[in-house]
PDB file of N, CA and C in Angstrom:
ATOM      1  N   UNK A   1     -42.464  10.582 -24.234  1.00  0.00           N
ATOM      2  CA  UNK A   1     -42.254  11.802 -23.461  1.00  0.00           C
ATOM      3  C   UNK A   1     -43.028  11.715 -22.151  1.00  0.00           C
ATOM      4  N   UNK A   2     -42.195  11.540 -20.835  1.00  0.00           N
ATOM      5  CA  UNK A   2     -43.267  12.017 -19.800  1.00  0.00           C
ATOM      6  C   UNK A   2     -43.845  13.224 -19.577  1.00  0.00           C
ATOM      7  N   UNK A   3     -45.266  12.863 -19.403  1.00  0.00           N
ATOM      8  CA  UNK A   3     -46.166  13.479 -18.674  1.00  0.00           C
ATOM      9  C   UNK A   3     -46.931  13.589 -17.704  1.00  0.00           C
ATOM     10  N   UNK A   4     -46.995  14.631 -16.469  1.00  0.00           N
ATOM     11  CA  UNK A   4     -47.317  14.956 -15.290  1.00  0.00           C
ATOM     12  C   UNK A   4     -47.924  16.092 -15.341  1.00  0.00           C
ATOM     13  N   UNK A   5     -49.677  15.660 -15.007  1.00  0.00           N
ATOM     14  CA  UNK A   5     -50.161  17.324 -14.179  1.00  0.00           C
ATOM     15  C   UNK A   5     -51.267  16.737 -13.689  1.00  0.00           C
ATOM     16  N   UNK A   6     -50.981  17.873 -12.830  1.00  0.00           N
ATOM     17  CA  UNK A   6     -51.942  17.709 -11.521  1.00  0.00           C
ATOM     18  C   UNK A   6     -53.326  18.884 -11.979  1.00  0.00           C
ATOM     19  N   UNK A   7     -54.014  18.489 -10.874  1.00  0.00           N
ATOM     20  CA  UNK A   7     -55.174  18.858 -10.936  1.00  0.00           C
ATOM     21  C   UNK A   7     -55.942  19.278  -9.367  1.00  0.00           C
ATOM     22  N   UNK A   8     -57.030  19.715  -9.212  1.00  0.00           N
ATOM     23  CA  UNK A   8     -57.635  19.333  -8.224  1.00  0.00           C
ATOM     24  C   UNK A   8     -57.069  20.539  -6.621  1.00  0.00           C
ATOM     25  N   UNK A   9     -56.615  21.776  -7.099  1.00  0.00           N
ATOM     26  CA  UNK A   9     -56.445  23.028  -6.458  1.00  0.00           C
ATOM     27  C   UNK A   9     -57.084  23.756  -6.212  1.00  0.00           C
ATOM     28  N   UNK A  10     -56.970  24.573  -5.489  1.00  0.00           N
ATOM     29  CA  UNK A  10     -58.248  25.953  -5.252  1.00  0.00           C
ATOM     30  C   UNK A  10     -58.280  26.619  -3.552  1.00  0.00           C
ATOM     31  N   UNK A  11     -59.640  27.350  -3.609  1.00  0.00           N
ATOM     32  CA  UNK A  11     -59.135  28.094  -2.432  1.00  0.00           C
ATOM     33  C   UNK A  11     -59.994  27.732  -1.328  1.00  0.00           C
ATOM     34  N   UNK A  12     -59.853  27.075  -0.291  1.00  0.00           N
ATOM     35  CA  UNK A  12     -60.921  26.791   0.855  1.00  0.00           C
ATOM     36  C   UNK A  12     -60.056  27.006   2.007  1.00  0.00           C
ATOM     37  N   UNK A  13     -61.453  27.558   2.835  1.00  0.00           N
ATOM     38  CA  UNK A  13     -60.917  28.071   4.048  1.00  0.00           C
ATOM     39  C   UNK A  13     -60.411  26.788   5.488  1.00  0.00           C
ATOM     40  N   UNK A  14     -59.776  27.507   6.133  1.00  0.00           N
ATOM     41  CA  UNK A  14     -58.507  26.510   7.419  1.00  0.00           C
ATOM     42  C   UNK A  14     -59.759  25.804   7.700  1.00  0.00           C
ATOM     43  N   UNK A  15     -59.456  24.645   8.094  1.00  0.00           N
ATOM     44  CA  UNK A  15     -60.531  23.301   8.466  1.00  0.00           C
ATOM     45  C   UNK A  15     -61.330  22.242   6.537  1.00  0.00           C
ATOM     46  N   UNK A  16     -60.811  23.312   6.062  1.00  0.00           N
ATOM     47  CA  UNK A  16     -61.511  22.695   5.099  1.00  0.00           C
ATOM     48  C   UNK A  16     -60.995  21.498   4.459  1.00  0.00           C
ATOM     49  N   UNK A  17     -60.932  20.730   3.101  1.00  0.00           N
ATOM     50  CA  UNK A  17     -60.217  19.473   2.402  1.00  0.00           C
ATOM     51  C   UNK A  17     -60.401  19.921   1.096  1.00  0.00           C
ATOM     52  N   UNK A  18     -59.196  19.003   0.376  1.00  0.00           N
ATOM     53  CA  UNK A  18     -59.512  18.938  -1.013  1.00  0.00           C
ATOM     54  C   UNK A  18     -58.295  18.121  -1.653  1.00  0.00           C
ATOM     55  N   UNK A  19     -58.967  17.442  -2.937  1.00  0.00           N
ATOM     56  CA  UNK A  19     -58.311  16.475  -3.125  1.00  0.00           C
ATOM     57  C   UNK A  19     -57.593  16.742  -4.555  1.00  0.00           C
ATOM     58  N   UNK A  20     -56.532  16.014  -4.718  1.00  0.00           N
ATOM     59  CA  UNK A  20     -55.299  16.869  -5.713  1.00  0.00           C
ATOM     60  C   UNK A  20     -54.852  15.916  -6.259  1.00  0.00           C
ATOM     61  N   UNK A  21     -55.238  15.249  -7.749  1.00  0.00           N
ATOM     62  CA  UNK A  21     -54.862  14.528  -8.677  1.00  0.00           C
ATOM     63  C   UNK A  21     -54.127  14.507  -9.445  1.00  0.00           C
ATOM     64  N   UNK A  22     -52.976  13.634 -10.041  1.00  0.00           N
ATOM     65  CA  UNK A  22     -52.141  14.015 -11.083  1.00  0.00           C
ATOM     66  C   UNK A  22     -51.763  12.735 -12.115  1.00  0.00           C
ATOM     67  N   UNK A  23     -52.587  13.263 -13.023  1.00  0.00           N
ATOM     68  CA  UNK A  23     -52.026  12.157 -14.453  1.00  0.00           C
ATOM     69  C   UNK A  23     -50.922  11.929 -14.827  1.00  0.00           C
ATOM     70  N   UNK A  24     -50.467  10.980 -15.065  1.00  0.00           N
ATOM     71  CA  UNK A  24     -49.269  10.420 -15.999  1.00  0.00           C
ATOM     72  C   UNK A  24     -49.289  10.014 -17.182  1.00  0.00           C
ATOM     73  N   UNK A  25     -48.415  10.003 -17.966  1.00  0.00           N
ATOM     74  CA  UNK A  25     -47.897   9.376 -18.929  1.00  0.00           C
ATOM     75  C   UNK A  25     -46.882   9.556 -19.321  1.00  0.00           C
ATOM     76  N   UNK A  26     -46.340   8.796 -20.381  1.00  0.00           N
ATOM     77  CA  UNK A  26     -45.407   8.625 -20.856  1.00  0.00           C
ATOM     78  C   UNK A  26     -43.889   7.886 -20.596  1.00  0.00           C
ATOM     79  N   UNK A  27     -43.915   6.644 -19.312  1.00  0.00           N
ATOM     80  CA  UNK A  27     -43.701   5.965 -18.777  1.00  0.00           C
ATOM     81  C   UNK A  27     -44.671   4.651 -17.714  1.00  0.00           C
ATOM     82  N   UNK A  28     -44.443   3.827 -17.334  1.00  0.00           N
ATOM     83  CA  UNK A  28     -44.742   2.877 -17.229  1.00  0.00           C
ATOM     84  C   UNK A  28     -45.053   2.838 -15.313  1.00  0.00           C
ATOM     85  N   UNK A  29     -46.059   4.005 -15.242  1.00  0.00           N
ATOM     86  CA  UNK A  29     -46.829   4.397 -13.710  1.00  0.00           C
ATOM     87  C   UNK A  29     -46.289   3.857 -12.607  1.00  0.00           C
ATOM     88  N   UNK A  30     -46.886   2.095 -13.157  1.00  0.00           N
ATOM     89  CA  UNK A  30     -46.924   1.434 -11.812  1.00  0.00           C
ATOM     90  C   UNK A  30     -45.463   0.715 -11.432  1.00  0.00           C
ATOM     91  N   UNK A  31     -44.835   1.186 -12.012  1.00  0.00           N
ATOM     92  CA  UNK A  31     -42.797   0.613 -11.568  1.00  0.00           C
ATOM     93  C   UNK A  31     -42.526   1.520 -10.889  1.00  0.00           C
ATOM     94  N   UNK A  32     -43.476   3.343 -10.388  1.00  0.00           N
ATOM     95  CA  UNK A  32     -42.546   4.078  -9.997  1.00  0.00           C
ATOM     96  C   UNK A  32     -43.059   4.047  -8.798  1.00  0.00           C
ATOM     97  N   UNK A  33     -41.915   4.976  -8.097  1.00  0.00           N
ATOM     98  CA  UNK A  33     -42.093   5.321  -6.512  1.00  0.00           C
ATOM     99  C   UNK A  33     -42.282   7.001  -7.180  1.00  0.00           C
ATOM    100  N   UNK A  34     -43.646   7.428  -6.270  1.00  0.00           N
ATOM    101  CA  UNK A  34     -43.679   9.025  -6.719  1.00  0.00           C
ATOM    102  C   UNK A  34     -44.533   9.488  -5.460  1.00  0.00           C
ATOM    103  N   UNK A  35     -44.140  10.934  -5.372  1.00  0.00           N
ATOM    104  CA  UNK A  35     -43.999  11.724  -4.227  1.00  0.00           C
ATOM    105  C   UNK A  35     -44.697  12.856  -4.914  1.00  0.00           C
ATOM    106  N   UNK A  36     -45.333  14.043  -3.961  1.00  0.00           N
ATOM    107  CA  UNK A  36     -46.032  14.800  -3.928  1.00  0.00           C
ATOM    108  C   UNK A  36     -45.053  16.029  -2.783  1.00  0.00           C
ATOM    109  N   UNK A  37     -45.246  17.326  -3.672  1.00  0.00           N
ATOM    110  CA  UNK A  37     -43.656  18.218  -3.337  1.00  0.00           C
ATOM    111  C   UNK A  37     -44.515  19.168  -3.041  1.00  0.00           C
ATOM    112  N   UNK A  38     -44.420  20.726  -2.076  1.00  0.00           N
ATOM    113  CA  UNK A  38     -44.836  21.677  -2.319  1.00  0.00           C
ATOM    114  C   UNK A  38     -43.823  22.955  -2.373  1.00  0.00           C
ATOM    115  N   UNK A  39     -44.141  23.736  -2.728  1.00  0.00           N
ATOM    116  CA  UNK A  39     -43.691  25.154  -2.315  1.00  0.00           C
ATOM    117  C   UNK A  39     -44.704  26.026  -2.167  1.00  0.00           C
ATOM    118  N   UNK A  40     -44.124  26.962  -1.133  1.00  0.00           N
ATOM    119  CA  UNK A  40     -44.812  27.918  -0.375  1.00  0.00           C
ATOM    120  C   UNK A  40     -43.821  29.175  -1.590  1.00  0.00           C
ATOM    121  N   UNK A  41     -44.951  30.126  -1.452  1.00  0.00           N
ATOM    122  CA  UNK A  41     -44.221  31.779  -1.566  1.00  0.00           C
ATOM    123  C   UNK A  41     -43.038  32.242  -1.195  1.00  0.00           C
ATOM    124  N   UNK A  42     -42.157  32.185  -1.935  1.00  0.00           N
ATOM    125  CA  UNK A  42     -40.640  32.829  -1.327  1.00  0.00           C
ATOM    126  C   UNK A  42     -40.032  31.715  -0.339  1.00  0.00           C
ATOM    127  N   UNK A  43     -40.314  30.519  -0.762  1.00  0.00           N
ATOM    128  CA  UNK A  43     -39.578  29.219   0.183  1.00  0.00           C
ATOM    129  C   UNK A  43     -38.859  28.232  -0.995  1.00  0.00           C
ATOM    130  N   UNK A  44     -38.440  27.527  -0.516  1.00  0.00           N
ATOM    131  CA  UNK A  44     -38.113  26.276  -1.062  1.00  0.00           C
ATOM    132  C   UNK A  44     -39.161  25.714  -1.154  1.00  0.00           C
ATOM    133  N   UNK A  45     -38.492  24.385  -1.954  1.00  0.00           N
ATOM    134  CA  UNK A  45     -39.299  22.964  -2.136  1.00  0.00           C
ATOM    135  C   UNK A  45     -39.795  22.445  -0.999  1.00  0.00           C
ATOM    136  N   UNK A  46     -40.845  21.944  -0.720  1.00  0.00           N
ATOM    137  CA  UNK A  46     -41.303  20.771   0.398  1.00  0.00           C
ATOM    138  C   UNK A  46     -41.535  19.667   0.393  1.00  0.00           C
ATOM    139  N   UNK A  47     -40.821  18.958   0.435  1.00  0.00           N
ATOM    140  CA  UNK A  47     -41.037  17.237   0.459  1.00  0.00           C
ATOM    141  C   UNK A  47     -42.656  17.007   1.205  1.00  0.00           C
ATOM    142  N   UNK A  48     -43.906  16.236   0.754  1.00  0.00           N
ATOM    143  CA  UNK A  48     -44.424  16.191   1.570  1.00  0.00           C
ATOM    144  C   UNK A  48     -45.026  14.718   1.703  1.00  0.00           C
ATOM    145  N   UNK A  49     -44.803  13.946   0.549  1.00  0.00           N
ATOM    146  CA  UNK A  49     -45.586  11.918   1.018  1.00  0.00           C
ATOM    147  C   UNK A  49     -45.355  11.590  -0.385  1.00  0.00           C
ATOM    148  N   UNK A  50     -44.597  10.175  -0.065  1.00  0.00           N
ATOM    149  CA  UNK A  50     -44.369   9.402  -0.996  1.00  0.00           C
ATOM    150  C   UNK A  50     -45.096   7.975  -1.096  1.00  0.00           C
ATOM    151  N   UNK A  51     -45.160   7.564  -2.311  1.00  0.00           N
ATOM    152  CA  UNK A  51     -46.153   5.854  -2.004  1.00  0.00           C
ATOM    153  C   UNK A  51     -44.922   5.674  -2.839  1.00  0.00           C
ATOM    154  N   UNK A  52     -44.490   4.109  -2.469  1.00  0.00           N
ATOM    155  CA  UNK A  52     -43.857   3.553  -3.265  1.00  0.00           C
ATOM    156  C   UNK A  52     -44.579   2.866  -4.413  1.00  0.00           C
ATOM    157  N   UNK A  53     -44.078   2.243  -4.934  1.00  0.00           N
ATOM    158  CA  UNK A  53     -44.117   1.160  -6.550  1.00  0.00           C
ATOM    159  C   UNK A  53     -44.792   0.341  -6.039  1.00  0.00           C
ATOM    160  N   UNK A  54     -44.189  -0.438  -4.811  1.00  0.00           N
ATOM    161  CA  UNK A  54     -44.193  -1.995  -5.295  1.00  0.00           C
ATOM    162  C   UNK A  54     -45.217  -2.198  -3.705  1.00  0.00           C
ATOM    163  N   UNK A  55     -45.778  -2.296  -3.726  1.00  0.00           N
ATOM    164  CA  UNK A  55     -46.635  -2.613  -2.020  1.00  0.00           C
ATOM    165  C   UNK A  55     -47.365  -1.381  -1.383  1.00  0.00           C
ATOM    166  N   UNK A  56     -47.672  -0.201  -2.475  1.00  0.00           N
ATOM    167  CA  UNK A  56     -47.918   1.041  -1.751  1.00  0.00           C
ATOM    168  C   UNK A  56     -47.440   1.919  -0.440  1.00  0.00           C
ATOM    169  N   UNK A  57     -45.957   1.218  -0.033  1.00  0.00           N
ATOM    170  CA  UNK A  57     -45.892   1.895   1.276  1.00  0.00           C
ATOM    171  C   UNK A  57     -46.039   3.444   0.974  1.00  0.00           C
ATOM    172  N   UNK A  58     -46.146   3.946   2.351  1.00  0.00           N
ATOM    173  CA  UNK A  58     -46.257   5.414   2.545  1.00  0.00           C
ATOM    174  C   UNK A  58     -45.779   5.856   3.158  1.00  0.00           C
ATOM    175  N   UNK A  59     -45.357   7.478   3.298  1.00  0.00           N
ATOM    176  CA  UNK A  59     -44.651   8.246   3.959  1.00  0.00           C
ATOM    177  C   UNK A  59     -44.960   9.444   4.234  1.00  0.00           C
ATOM    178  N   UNK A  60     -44.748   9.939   5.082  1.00  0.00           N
ATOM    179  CA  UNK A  60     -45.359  11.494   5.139  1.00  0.00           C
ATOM    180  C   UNK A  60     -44.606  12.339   5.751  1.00  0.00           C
ATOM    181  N   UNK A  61     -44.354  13.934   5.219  1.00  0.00           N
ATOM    182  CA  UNK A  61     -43.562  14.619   6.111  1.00  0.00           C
ATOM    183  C   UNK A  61     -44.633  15.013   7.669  1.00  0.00           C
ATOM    184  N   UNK A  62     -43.950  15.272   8.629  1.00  0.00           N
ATOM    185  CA  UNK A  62     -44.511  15.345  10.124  1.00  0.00           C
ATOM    186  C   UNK A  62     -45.587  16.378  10.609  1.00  0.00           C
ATOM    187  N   UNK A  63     -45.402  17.601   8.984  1.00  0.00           N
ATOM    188  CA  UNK A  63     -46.364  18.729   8.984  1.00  0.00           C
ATOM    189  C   UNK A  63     -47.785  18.251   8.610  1.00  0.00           C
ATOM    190  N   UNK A  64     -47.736  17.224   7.653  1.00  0.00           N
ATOM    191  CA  UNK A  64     -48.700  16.527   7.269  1.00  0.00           C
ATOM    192  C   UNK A  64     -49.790  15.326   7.576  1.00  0.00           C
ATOM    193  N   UNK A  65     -48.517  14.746   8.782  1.00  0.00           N
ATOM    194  CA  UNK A  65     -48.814  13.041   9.034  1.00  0.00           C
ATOM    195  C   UNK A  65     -50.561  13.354  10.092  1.00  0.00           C
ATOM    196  N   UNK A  66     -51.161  12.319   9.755  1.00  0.00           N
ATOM    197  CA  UNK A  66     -52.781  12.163  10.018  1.00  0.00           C
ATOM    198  C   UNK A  66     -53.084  13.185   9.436  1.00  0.00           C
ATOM    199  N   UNK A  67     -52.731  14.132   8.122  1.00  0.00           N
ATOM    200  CA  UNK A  67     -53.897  15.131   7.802  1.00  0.00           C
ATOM    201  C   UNK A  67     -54.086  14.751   6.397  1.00  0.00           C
ATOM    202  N   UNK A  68     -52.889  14.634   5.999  1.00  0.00           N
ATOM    203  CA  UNK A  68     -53.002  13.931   4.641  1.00  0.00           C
ATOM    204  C   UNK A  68     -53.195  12.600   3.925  1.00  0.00           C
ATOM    205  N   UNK A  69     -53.273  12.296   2.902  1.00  0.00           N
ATOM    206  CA  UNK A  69     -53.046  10.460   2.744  1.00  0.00           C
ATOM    207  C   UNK A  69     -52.713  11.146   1.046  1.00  0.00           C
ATOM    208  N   UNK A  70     -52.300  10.239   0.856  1.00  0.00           N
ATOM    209  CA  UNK A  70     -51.341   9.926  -0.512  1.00  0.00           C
ATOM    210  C   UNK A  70     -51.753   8.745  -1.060  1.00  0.00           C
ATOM    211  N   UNK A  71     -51.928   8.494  -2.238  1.00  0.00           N
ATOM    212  CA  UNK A  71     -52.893   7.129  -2.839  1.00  0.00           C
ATOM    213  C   UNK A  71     -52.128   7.137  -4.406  1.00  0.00           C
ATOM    214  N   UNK A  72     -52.417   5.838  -5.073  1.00  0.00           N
ATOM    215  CA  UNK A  72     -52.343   5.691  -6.594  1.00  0.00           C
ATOM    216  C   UNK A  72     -53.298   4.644  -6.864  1.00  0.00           C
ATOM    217  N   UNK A  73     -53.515   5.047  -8.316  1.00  0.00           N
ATOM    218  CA  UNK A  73     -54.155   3.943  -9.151  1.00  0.00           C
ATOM    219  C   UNK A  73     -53.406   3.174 -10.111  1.00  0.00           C
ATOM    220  N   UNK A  74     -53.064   2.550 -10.380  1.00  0.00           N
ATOM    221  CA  UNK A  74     -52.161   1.979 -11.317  1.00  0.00           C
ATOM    222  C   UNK A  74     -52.671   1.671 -12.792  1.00  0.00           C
ATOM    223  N   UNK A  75     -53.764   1.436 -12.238  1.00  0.00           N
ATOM    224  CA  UNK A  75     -55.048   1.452 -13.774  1.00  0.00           C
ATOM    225  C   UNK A  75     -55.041   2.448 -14.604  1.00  0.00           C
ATOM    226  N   UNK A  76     -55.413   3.479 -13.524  1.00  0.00           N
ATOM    227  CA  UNK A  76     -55.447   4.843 -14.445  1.00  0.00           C
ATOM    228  C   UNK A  76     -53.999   5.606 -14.683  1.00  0.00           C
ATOM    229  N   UNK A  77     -52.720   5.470 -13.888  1.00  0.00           N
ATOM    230  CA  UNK A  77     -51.840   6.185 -14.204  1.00  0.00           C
ATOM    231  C   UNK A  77     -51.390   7.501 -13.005  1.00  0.00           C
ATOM    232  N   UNK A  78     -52.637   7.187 -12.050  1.00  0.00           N
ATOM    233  CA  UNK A  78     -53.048   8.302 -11.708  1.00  0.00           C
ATOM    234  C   UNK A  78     -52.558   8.070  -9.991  1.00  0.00           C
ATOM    235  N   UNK A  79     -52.139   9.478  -9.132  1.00  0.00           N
ATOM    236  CA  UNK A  79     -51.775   9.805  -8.136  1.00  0.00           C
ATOM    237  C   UNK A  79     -52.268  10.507  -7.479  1.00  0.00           C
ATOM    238  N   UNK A  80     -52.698  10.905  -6.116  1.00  0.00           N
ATOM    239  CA  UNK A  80     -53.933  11.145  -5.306  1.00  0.00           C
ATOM    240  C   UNK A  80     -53.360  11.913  -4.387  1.00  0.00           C
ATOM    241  N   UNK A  81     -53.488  13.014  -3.719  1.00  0.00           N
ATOM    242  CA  UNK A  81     -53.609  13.735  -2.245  1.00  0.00           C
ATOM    243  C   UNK A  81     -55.021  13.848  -1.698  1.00  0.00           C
ATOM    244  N   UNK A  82     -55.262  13.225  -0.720  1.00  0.00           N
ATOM    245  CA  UNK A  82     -56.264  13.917   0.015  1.00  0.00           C
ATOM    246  C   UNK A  82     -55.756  14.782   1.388  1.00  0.00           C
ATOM    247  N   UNK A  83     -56.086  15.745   1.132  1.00  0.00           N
ATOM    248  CA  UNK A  83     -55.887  16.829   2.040  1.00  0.00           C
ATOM    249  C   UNK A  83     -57.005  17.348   2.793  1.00  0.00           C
ATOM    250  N   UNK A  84     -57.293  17.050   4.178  1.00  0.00           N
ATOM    251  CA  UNK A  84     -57.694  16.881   5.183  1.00  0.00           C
ATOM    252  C   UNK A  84     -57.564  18.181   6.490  1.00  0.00           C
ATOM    253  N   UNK A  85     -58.771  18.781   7.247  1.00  0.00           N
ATOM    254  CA  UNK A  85     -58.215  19.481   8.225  1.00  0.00           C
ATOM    255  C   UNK A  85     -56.622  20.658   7.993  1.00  0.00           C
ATOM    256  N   UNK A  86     -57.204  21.512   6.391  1.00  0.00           N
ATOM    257  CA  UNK A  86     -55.939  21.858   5.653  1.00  0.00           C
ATOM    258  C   UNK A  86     -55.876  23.648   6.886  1.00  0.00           C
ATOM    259  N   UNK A  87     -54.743  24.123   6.703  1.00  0.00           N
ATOM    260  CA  UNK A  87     -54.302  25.038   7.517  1.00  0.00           C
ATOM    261  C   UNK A  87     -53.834  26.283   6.623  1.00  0.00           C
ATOM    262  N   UNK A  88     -53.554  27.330   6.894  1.00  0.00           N
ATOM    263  CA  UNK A  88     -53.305  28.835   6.845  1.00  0.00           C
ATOM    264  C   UNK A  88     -51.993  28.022   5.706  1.00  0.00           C
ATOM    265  N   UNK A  89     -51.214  27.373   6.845  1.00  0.00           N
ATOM    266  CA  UNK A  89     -49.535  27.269   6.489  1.00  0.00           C
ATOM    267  C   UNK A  89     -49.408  26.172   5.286  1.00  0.00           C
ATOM    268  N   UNK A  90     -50.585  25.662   5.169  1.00  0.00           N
ATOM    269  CA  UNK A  90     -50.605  24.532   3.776  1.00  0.00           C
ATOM    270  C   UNK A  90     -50.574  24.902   1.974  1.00  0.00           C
ATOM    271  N   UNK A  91     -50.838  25.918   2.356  1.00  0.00           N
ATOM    272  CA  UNK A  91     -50.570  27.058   0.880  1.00  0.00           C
ATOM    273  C   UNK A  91     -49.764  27.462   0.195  1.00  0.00           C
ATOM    274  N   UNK A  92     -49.593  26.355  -1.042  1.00  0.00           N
ATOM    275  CA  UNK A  92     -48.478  26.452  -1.711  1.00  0.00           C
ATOM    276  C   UNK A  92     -48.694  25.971  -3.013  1.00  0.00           C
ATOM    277  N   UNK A  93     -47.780  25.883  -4.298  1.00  0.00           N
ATOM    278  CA  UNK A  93     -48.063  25.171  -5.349  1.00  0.00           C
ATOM    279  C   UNK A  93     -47.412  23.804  -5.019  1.00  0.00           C
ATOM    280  N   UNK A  94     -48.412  23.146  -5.514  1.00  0.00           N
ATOM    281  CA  UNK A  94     -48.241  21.237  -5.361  1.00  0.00           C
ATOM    282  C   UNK A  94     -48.070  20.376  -6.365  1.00  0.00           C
ATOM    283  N   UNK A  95     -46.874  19.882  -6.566  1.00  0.00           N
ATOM    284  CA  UNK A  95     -46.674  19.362  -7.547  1.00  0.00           C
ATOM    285  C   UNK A  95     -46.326  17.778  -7.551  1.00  0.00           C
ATOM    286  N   UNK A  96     -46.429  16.900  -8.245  1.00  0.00           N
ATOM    287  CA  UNK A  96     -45.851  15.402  -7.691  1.00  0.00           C
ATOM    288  C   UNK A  96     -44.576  15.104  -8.813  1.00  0.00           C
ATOM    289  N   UNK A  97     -43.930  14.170  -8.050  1.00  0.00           N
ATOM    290  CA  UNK A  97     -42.750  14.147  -9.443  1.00  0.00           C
ATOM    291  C   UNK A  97     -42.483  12.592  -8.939  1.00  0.00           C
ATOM    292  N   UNK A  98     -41.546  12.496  -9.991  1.00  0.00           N
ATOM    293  CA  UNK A  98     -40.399  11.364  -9.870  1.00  0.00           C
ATOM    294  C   UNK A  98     -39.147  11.633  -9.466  1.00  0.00           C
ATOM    295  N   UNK A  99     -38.258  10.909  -8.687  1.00  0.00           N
ATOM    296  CA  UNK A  99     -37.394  11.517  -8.422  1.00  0.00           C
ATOM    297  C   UNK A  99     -36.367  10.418  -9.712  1.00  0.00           C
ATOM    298  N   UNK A 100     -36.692   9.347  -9.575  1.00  0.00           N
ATOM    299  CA  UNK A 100     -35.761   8.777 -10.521  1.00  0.00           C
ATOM    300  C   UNK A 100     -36.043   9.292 -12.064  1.00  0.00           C
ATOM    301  N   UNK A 101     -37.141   9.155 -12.486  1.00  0.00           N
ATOM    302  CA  UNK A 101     -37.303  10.353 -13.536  1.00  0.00           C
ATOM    303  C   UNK A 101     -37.060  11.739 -13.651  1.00  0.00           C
ATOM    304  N   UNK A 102     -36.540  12.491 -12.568  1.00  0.00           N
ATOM    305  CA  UNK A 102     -36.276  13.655 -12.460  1.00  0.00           C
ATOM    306  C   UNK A 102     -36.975  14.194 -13.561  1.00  0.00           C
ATOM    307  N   UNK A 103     -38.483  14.082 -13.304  1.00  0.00           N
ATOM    308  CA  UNK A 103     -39.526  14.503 -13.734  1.00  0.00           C
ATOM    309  C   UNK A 103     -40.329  15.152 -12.818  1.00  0.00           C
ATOM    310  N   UNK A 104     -41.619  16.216 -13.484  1.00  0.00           N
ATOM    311  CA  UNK A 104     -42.595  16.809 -12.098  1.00  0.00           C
ATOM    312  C   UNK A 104     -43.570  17.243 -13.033  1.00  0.00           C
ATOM    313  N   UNK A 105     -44.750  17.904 -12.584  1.00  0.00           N
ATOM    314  CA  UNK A 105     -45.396  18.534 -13.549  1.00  0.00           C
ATOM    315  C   UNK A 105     -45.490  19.886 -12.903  1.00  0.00           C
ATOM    316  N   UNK A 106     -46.550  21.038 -13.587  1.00  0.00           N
ATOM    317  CA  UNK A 106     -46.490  22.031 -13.418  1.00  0.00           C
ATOM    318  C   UNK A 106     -46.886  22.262 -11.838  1.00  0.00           C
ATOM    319  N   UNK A 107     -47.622  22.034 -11.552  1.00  0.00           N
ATOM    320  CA  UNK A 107     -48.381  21.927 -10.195  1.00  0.00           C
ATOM    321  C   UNK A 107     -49.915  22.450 -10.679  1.00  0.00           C
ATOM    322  N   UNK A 108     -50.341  22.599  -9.123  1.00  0.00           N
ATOM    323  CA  UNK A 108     -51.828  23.013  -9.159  1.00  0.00           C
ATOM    324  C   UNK A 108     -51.568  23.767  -7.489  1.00  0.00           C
ATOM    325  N   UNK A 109     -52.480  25.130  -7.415  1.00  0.00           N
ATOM    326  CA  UNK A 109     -52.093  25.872  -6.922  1.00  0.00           C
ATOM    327  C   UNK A 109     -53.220  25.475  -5.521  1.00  0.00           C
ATOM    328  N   UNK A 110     -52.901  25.154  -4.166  1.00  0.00           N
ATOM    329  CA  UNK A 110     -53.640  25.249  -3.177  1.00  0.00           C
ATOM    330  C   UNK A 110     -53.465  27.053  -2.055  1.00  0.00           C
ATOM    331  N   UNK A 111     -54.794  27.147  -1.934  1.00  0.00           N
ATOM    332  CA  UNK A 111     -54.550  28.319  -0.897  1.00  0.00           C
ATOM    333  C   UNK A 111     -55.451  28.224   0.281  1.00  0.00           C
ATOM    334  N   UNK A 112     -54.907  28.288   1.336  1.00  0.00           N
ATOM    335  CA  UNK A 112     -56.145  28.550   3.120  1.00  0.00           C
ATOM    336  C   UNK A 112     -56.355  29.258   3.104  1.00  0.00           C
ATOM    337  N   UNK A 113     -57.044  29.912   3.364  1.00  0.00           N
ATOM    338  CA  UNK A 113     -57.650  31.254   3.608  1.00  0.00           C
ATOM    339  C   UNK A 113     -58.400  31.379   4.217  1.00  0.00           C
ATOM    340  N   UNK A 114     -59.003  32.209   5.397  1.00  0.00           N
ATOM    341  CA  UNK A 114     -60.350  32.885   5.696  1.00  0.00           C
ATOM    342  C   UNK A 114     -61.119  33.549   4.672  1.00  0.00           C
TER     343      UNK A 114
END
């Protein structure tokens, strides 16, 4: 059975960071390409950085690019946001998935705030 959850949410104010972890199991980690999604309040989904499988490439949506970085461990199973110089508009639940697994986990909830 796969399993996905994240971790590593909470509330810090605009300028601040924080970093957003998510375990796996129940498939075989390091074959996948997996991405990190958000939604905002009363929005859609947000695509926001993918690492691939095989060579770590990376990707980032343009709201994000130099604020974020996206990482894995393959050892542990495990998938990484560091979130950097975070903003008002970055506040959303964050979740990472698979897309070929059309898998995700629950998320973990980030908020900016003053």
């Amino acid at each position: 059975e796969v399993q996905i959850v994240e971790s590593g949410g909470g509330v810090v104010q605009p300028g601040g960071s924080l970093r957003l972890s998510c375990v796996c199991s129940g498939f075989i980690f390091a074959m996948y390409d997996m991405n990190w999604v958000r939604q905002a309040p009363g929005k859609g989904p947000e695509w926001v950085a993918e690492i691939k499988a095989l060579g770590g490439v990376t990707r980032y949506a343009a709201s994000v690019q130099g604020r974020f970085t996206i990482a894995r461990d393959n050892a542990k199973d495990t998938l990484y946001l560091e979130m950097n110089n975070l903003k008002t508009e970055d506040t959303a639940l964050y979740y990472c998935a698979s897309e070929a697994l059309n898998s995700r986990g629950q998320g973990t909830q980030v908020t900016v705030s003053v």
